[in-house]
C-alpha atoms as a PDB file:
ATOM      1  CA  UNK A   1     -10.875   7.493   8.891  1.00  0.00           C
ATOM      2  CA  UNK A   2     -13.103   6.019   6.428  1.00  0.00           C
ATOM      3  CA  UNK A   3     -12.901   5.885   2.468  1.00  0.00           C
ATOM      4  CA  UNK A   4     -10.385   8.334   1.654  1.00  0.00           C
ATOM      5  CA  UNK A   5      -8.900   9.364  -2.125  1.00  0.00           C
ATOM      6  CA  UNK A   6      -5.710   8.649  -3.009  1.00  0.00           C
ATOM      7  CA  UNK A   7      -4.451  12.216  -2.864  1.00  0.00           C
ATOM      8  CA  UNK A   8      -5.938  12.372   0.776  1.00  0.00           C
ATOM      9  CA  UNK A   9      -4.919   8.752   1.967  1.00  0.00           C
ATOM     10  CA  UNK A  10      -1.175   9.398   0.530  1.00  0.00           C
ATOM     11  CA  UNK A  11      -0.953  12.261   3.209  1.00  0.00           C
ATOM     12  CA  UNK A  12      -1.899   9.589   5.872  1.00  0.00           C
ATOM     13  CA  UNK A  13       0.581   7.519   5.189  1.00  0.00           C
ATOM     14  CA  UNK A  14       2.848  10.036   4.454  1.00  0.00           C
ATOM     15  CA  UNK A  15       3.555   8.733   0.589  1.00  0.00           C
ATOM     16  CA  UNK A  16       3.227  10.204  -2.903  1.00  0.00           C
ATOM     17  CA  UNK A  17       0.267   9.149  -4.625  1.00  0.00           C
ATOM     18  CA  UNK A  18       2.260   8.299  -7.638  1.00  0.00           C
ATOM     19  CA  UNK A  19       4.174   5.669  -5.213  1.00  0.00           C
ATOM     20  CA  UNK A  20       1.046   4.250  -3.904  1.00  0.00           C
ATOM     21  CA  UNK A  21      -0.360   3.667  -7.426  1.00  0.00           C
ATOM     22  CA  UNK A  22       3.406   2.070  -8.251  1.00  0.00           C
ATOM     23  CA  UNK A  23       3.167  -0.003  -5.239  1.00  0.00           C
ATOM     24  CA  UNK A  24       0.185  -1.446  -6.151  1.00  0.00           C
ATOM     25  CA  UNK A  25       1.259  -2.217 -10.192  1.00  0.00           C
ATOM     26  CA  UNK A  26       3.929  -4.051  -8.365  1.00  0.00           C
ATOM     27  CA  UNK A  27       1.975  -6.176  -6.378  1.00  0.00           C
ATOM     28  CA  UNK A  28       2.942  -5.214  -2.895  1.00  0.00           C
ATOM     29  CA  UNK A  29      -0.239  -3.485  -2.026  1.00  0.00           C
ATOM     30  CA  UNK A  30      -3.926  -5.251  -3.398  1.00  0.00           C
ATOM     31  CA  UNK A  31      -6.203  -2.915  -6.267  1.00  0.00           C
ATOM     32  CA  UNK A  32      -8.159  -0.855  -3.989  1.00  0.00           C
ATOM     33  CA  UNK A  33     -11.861  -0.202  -3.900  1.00  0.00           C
ATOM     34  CA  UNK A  34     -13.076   2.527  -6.590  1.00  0.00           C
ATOM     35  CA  UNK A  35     -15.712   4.864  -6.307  1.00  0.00           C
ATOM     36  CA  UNK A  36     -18.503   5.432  -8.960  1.00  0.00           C
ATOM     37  CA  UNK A  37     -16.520   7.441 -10.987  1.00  0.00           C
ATOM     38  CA  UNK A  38     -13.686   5.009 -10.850  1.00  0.00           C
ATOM     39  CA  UNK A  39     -11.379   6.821  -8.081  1.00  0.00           C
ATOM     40  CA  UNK A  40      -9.129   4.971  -5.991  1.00  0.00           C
ATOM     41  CA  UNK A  41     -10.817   4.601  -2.335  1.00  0.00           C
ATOM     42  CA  UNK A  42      -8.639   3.467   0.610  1.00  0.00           C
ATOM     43  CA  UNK A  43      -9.651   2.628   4.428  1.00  0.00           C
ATOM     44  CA  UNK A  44      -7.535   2.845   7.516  1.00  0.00           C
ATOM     45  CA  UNK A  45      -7.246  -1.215   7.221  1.00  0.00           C
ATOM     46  CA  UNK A  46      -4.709  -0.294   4.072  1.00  0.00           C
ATOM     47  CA  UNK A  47      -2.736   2.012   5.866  1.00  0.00           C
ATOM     48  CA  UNK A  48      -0.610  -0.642   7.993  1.00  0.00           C
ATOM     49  CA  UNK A  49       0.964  -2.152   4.428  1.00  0.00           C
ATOM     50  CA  UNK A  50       2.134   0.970   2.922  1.00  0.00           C
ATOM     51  CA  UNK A  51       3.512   1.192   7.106  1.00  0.00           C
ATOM     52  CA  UNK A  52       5.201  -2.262   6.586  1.00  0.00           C
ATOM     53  CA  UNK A  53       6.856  -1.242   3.278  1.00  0.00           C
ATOM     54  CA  UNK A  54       8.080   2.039   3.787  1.00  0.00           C
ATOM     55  CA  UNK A  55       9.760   0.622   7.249  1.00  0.00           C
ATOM     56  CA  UNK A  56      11.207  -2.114   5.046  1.00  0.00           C
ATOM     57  CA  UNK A  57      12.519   0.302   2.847  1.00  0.00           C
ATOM     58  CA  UNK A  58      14.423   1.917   5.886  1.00  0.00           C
ATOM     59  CA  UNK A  59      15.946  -1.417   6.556  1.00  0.00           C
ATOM     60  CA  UNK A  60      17.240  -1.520   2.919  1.00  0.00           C
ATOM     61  CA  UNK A  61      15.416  -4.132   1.712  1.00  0.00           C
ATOM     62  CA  UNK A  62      14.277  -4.204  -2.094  1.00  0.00           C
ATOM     63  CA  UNK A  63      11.210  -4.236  -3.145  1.00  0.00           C
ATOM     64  CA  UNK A  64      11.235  -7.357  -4.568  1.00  0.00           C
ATOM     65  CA  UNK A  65      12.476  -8.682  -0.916  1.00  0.00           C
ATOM     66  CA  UNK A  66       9.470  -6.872   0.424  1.00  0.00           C
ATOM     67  CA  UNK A  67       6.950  -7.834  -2.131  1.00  0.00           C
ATOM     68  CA  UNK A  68       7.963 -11.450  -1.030  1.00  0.00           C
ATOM     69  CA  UNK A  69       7.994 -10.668   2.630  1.00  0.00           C
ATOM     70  CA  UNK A  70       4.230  -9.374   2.036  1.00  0.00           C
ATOM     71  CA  UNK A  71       3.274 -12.129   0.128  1.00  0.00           C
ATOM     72  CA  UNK A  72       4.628 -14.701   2.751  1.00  0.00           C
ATOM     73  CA  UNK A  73       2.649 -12.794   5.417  1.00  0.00           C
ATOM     74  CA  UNK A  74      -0.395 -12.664   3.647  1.00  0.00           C
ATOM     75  CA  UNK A  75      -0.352 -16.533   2.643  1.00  0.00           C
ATOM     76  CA  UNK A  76      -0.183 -17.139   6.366  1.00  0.00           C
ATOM     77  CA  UNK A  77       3.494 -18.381   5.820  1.00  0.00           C
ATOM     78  CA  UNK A  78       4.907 -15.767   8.825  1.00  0.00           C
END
């Protein structure tokens, strides 16, 4: 896949870029790389997150609950 733009990557993952850049002033998803001219760059290794989340979401969790969930998986904690 490569680096991809935000507009591009959202249609990957099948997301709104404006819910992408929420996600990640929430905390649930990490700053992503930028480009020169300060553009958002994503790689298929940040695709399986925004996965996680929006199958979260389908199980009704909040994000808060999910935020935590992520947090617990990336502290090795599950």
């Amino acid at each position: 896949m490569g680096m991809l733009m935000i507009g591009e990557f959202a249609k990957v993952v099948g997301l709104n870029p404006a819910t992408i850049r929420y996600y990640e002033e929430m905390g649930l998803i990490p700053r992503p790389r930028r480009s020169e001219s300060g553009y958002r760059l994503y790689s298929e290794e940040d695709a399986p997150r925004l996965r996680f989340i929006q199958q979260a979401k389908m199980l009704s969790l909040s994000l808060d609950e999910i935020k935590e969930m992520v947090l617990w998986a990336v502290d090795g904690r599950c």
